[in-house]
PDB file of N, CA and C in Angstrom:
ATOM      1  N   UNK A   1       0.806  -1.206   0.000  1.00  0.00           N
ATOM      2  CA  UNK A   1       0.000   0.000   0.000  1.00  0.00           C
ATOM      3  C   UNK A   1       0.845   1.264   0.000  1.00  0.00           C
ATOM      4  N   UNK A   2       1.970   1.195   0.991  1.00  0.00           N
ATOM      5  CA  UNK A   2       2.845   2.339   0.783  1.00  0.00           C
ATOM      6  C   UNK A   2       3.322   2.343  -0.720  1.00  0.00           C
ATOM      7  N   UNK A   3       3.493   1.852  -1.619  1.00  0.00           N
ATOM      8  CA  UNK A   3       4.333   1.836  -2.482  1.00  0.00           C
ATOM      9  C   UNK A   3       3.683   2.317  -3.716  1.00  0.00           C
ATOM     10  N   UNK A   4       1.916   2.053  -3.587  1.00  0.00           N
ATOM     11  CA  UNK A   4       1.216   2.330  -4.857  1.00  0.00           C
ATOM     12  C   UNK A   4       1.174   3.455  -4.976  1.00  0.00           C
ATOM     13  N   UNK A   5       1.004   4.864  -4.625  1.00  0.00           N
ATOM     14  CA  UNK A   5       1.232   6.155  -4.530  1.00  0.00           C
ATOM     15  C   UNK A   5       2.333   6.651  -5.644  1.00  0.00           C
ATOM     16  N   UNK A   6       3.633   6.090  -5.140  1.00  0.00           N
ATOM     17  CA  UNK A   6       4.855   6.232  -5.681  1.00  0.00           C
ATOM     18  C   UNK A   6       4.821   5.533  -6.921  1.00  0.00           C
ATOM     19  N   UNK A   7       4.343   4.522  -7.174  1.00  0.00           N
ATOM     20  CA  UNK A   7       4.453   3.831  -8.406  1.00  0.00           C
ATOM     21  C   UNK A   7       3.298   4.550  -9.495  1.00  0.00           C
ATOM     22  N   UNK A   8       1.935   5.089  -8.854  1.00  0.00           N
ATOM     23  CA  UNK A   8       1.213   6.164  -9.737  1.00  0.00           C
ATOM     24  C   UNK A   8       1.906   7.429 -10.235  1.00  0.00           C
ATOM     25  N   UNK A   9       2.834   7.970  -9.364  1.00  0.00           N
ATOM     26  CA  UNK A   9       3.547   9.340  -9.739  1.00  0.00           C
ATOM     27  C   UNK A   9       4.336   9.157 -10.589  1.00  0.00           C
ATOM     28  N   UNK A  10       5.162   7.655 -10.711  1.00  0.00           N
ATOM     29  CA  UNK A  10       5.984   7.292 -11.696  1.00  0.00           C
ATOM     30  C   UNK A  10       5.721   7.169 -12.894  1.00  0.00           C
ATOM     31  N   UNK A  11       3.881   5.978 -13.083  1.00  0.00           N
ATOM     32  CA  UNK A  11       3.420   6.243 -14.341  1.00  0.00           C
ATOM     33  C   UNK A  11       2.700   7.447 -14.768  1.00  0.00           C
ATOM     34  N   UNK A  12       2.596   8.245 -13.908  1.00  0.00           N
ATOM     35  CA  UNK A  12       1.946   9.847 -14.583  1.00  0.00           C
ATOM     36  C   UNK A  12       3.236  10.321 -15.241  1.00  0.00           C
ATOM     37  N   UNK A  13       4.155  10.395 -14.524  1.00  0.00           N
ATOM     38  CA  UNK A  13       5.124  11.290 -14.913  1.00  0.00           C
ATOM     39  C   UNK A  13       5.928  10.830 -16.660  1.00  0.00           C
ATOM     40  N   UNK A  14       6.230   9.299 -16.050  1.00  0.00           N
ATOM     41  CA  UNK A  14       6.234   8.933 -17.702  1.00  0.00           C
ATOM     42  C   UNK A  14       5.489   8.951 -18.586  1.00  0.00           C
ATOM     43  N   UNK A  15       4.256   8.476 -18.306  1.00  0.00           N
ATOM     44  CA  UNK A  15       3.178   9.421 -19.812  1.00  0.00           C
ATOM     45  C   UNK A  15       3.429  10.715 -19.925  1.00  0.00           C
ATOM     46  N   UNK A  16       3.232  11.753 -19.181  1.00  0.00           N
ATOM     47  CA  UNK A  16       3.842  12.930 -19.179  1.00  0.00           C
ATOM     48  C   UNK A  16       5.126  13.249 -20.534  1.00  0.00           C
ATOM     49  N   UNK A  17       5.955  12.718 -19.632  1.00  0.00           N
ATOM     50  CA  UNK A  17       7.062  12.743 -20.515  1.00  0.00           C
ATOM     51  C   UNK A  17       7.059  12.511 -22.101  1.00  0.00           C
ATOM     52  N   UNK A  18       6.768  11.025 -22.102  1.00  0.00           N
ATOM     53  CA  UNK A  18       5.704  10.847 -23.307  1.00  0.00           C
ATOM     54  C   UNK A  18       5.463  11.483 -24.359  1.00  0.00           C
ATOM     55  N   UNK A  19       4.233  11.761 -23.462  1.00  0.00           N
ATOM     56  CA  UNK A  19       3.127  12.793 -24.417  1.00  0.00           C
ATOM     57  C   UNK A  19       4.392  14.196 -24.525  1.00  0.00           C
ATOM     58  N   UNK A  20       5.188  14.159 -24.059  1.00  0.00           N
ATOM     59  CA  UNK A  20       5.831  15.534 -24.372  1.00  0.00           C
ATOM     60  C   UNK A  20       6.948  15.643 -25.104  1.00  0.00           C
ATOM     61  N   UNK A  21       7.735  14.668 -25.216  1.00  0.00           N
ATOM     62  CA  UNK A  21       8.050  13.583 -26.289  1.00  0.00           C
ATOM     63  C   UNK A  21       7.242  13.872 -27.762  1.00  0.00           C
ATOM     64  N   UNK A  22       6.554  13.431 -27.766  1.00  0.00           N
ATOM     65  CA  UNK A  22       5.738  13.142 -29.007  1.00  0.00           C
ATOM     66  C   UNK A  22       5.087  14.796 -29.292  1.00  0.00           C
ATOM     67  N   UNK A  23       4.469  15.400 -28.587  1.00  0.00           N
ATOM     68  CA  UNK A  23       4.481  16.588 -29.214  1.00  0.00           C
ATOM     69  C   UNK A  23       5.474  17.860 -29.263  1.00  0.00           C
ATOM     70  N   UNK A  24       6.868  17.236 -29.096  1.00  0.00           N
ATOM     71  CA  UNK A  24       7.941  18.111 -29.938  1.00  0.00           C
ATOM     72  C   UNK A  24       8.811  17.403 -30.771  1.00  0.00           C
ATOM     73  N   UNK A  25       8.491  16.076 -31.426  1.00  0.00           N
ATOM     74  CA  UNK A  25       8.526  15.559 -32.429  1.00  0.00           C
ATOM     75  C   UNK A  25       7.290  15.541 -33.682  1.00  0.00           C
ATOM     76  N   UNK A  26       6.208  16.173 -33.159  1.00  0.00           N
ATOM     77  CA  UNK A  26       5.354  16.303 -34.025  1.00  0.00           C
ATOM     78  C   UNK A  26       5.688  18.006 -34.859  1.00  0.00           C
ATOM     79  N   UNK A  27       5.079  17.709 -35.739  1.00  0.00           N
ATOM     80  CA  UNK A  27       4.619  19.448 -36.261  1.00  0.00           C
ATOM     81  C   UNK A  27       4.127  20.511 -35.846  1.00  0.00           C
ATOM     82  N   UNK A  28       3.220  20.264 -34.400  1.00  0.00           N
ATOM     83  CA  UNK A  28       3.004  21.504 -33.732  1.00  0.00           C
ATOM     84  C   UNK A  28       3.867  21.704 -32.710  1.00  0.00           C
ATOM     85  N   UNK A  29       4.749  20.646 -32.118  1.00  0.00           N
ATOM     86  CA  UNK A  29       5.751  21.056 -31.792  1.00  0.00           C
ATOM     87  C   UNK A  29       6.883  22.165 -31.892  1.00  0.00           C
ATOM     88  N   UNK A  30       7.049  21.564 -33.303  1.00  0.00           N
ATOM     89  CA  UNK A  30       8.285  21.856 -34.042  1.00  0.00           C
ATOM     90  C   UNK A  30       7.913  23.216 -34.371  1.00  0.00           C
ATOM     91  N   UNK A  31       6.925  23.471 -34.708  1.00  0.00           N
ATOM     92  CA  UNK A  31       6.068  24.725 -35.195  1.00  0.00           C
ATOM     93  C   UNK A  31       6.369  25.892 -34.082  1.00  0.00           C
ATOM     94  N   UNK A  32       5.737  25.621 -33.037  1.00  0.00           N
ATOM     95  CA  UNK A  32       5.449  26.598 -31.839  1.00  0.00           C
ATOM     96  C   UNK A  32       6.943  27.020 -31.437  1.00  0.00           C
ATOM     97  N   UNK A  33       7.751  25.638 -30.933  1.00  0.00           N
ATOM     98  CA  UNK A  33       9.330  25.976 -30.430  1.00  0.00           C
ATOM     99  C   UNK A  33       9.678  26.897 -31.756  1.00  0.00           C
ATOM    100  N   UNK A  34       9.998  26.792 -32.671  1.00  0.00           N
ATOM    101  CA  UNK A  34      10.521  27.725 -34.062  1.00  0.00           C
ATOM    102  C   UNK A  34       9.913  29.419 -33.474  1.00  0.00           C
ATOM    103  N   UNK A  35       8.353  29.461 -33.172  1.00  0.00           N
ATOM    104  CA  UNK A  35       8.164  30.677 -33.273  1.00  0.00           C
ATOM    105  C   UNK A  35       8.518  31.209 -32.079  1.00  0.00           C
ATOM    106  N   UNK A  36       8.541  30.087 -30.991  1.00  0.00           N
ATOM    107  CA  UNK A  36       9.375  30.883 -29.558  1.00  0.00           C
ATOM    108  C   UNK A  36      10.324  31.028 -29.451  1.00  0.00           C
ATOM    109  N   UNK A  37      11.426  30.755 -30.784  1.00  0.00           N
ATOM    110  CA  UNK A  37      12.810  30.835 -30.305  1.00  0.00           C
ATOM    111  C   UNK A  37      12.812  32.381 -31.183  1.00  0.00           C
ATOM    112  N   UNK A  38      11.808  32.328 -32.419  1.00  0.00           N
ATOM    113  CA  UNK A  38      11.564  33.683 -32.740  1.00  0.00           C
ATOM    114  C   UNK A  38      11.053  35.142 -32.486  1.00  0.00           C
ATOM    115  N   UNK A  39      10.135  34.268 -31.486  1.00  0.00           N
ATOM    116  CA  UNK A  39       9.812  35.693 -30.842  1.00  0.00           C
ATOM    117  C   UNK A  39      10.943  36.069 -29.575  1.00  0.00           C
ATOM    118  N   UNK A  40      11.881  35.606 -28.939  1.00  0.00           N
ATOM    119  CA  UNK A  40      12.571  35.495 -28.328  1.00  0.00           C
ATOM    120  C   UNK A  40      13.674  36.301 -28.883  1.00  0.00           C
ATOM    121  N   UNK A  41      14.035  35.872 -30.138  1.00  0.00           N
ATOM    122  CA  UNK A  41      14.982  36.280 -30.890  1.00  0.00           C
ATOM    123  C   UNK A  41      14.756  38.017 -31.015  1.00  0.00           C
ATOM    124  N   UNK A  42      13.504  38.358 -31.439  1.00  0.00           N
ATOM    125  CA  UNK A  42      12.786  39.576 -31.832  1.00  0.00           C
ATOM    126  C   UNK A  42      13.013  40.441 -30.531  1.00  0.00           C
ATOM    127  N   UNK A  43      12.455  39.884 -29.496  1.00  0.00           N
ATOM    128  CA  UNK A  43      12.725  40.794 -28.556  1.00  0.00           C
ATOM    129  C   UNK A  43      13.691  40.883 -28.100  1.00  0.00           C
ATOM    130  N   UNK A  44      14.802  40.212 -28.346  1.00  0.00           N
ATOM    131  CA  UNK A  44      15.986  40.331 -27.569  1.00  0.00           C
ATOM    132  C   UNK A  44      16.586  41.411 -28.440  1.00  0.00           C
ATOM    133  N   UNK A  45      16.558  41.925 -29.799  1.00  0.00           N
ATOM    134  CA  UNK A  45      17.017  43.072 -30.727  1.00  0.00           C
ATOM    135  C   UNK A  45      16.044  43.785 -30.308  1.00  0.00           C
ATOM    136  N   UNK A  46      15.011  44.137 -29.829  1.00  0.00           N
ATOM    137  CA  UNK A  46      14.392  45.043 -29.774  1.00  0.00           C
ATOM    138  C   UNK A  46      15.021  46.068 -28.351  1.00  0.00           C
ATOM    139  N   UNK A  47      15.144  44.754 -27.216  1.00  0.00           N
ATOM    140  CA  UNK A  47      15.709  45.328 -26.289  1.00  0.00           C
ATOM    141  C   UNK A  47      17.099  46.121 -26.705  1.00  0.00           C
ATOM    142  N   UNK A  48      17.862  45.684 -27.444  1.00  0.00           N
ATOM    143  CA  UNK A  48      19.172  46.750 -28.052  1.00  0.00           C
ATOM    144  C   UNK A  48      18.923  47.972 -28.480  1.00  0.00           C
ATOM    145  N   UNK A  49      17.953  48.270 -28.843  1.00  0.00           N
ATOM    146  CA  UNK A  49      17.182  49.642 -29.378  1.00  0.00           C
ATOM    147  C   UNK A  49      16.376  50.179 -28.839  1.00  0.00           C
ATOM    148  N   UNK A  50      15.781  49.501 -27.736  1.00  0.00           N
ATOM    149  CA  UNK A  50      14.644  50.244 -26.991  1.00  0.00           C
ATOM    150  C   UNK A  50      15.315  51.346 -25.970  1.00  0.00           C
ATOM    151  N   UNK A  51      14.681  52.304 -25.836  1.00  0.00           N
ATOM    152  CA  UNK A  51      15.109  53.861 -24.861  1.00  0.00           C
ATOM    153  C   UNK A  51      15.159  53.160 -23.065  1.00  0.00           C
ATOM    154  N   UNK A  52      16.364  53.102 -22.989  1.00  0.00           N
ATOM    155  CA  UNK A  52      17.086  52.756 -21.585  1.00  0.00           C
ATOM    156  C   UNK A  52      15.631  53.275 -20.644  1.00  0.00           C
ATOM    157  N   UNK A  53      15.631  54.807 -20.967  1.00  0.00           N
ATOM    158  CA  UNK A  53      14.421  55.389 -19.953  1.00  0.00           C
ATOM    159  C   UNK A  53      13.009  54.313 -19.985  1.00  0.00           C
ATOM    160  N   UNK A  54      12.506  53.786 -21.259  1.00  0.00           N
ATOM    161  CA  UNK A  54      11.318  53.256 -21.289  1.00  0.00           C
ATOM    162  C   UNK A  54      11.482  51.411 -20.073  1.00  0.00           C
ATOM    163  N   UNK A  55      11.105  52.035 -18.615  1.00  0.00           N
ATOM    164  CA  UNK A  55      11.335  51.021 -17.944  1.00  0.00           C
ATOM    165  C   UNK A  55      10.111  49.685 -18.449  1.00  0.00           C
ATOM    166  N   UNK A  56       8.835  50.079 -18.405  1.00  0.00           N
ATOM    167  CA  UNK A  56       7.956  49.157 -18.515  1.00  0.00           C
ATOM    168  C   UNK A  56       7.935  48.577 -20.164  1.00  0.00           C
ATOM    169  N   UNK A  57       8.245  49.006 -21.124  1.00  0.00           N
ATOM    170  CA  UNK A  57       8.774  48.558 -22.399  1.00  0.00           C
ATOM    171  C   UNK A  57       9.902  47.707 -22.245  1.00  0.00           C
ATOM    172  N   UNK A  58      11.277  48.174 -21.241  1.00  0.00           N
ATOM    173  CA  UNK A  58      11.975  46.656 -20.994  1.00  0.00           C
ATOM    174  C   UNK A  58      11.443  45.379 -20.876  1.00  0.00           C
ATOM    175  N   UNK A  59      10.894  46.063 -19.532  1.00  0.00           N
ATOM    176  CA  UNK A  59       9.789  44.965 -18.290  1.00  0.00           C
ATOM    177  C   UNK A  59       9.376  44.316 -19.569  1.00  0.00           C
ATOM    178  N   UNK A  60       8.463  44.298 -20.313  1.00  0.00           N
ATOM    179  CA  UNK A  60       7.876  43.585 -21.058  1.00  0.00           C
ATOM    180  C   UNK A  60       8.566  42.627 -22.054  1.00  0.00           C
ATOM    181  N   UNK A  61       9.562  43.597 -22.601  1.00  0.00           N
ATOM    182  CA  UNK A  61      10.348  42.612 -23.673  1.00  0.00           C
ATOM    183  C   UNK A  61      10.982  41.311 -22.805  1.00  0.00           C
ATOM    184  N   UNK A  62      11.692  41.713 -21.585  1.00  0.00           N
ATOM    185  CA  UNK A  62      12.004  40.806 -20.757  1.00  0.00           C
ATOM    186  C   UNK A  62      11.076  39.537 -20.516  1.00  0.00           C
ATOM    187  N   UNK A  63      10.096  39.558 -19.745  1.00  0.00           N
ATOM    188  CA  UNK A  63       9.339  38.720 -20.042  1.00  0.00           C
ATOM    189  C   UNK A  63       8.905  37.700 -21.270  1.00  0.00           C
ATOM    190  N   UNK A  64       9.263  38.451 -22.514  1.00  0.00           N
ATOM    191  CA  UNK A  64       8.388  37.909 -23.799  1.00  0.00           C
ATOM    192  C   UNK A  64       9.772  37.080 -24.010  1.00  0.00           C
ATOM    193  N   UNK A  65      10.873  37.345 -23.971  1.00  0.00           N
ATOM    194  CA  UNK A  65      12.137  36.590 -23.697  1.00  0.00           C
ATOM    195  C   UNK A  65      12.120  35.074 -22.874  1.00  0.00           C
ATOM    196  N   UNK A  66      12.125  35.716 -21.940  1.00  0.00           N
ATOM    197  CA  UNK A  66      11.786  34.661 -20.105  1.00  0.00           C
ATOM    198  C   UNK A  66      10.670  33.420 -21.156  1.00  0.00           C
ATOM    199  N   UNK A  67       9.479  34.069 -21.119  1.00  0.00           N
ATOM    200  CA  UNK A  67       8.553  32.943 -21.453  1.00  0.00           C
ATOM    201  C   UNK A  67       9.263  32.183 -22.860  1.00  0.00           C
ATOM    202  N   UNK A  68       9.245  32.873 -23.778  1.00  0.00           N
ATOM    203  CA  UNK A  68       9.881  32.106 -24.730  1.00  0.00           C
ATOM    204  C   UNK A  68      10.875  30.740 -24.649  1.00  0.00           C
ATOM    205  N   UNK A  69      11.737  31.463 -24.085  1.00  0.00           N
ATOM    206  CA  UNK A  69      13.026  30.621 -23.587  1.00  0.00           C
ATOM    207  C   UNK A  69      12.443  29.397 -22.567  1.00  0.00           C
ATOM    208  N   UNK A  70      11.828  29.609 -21.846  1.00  0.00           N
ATOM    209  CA  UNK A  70      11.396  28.468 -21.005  1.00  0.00           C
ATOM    210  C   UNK A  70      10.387  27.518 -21.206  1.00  0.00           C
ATOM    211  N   UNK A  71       9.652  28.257 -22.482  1.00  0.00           N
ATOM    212  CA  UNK A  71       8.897  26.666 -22.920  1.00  0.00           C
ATOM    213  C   UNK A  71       9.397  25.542 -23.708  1.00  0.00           C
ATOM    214  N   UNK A  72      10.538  25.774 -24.109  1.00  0.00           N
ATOM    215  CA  UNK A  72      11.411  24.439 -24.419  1.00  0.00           C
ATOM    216  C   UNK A  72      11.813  23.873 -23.467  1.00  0.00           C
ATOM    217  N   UNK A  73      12.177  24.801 -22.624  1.00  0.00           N
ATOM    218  CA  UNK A  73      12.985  24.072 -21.256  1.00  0.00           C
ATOM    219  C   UNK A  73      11.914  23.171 -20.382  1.00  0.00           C
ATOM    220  N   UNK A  74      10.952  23.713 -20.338  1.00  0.00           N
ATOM    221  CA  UNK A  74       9.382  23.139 -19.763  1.00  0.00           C
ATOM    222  C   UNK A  74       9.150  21.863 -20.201  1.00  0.00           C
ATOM    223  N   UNK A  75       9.417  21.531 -21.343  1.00  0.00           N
ATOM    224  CA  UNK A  75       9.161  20.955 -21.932  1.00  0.00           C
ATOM    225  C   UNK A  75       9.919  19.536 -22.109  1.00  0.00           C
ATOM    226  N   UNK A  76      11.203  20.073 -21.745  1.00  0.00           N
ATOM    227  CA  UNK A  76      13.016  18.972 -21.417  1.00  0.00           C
ATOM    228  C   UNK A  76      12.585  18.651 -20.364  1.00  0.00           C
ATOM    229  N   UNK A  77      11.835  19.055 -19.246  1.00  0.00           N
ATOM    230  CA  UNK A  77      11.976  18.629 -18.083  1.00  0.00           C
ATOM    231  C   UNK A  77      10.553  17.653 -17.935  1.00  0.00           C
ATOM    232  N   UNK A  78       9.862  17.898 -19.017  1.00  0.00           N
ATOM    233  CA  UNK A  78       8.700  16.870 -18.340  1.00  0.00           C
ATOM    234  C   UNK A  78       9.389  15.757 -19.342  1.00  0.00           C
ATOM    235  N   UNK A  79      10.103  16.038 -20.483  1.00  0.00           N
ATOM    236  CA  UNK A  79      10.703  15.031 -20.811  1.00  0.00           C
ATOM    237  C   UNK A  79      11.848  14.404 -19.674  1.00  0.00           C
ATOM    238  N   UNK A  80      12.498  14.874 -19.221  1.00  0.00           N
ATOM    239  CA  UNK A  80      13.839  14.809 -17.963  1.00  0.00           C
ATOM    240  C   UNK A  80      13.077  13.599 -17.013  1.00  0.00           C
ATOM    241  N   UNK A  81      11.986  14.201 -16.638  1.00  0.00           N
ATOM    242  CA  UNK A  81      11.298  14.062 -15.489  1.00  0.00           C
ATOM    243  C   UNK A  81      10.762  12.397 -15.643  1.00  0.00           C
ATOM    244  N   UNK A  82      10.204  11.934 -16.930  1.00  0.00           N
ATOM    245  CA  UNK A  82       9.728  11.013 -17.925  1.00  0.00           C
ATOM    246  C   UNK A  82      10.941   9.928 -17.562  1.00  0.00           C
ATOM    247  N   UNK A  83      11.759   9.904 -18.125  1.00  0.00           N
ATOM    248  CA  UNK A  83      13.043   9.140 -18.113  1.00  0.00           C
ATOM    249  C   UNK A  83      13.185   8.824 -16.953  1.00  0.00           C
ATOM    250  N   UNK A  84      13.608   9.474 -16.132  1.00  0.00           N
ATOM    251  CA  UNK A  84      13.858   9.371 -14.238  1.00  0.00           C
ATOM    252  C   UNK A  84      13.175   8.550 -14.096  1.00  0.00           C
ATOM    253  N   UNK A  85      11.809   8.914 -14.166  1.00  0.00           N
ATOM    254  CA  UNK A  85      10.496   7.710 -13.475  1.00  0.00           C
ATOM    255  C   UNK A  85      10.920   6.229 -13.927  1.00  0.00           C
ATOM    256  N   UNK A  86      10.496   6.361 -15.096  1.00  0.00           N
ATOM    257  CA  UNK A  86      10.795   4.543 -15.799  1.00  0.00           C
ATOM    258  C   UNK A  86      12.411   4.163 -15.180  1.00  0.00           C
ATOM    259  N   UNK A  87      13.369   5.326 -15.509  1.00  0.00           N
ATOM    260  CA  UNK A  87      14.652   4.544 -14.589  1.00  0.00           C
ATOM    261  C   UNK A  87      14.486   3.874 -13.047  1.00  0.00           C
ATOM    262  N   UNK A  88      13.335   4.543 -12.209  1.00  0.00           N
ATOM    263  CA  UNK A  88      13.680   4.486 -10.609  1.00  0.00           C
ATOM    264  C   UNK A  88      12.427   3.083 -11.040  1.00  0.00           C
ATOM    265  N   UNK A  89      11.278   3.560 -12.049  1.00  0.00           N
ATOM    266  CA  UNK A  89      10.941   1.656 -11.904  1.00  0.00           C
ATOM    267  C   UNK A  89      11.135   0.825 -12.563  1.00  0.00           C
ATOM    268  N   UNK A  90      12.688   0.740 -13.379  1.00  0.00           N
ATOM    269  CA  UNK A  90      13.264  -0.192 -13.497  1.00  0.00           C
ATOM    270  C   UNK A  90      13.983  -0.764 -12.559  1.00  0.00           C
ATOM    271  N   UNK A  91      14.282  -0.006 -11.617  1.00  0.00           N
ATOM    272  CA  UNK A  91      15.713  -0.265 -10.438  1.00  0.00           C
ATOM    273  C   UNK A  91      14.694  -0.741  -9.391  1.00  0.00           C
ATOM    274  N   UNK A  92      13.735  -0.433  -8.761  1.00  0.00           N
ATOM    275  CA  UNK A  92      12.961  -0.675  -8.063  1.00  0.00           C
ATOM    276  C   UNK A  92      12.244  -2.381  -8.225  1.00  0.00           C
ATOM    277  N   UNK A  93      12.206  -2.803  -9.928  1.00  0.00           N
ATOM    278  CA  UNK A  93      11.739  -3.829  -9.890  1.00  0.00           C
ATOM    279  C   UNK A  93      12.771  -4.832 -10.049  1.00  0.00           C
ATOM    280  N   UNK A  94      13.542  -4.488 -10.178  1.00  0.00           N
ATOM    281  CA  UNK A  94      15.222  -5.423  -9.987  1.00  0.00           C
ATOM    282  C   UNK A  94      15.538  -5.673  -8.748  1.00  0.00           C
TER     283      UNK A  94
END
């Protein structure tokens, strides 16, 4: 009974992974990451040109950066996260 808990978090997390897996090998994957590394890209030149004084115009580009950049990473980690699981219940059932 203690153990079924832990062994549910394991198979969530690997479907998880999975499914996250498979949709950045798919086309809307591939699609969306392309335009977040582009809009990322965009604002990061924009910030080179934008007026030092305009604080909340930083603020913003910053952010549109931040998010960009981290939905791939979001995305490695539910993959990351995926792998781990099936490793700890492979070792677990050995």
């Amino acid at each position: 009974p203690g153990r079924m808990p832990e062994f549910d978090e394991l198979i969530a997390a690997a479907e998880v992974g999975e499914e996250a897996r498979k949709f950045l090998d798919g086309d809307v994957g591939k699609c969306l990451i392309g335009m977040a590394q582009q809009e990322s890209q965009a604002a990061k030149e924009k910030l080179g040109t934008i007026d030092p004084k305009d604080f909340e115009g930083i603020v913003k580009l910053q952010r549109v950066v931040w998010n960009a950049d981290h939905f791939e990473q979001w995305l490695a980690e539910l993959i990351s996260n995926g792998e781990a699981a099936i490793n700890i219940y492979k070792q677990q059932r050995s």
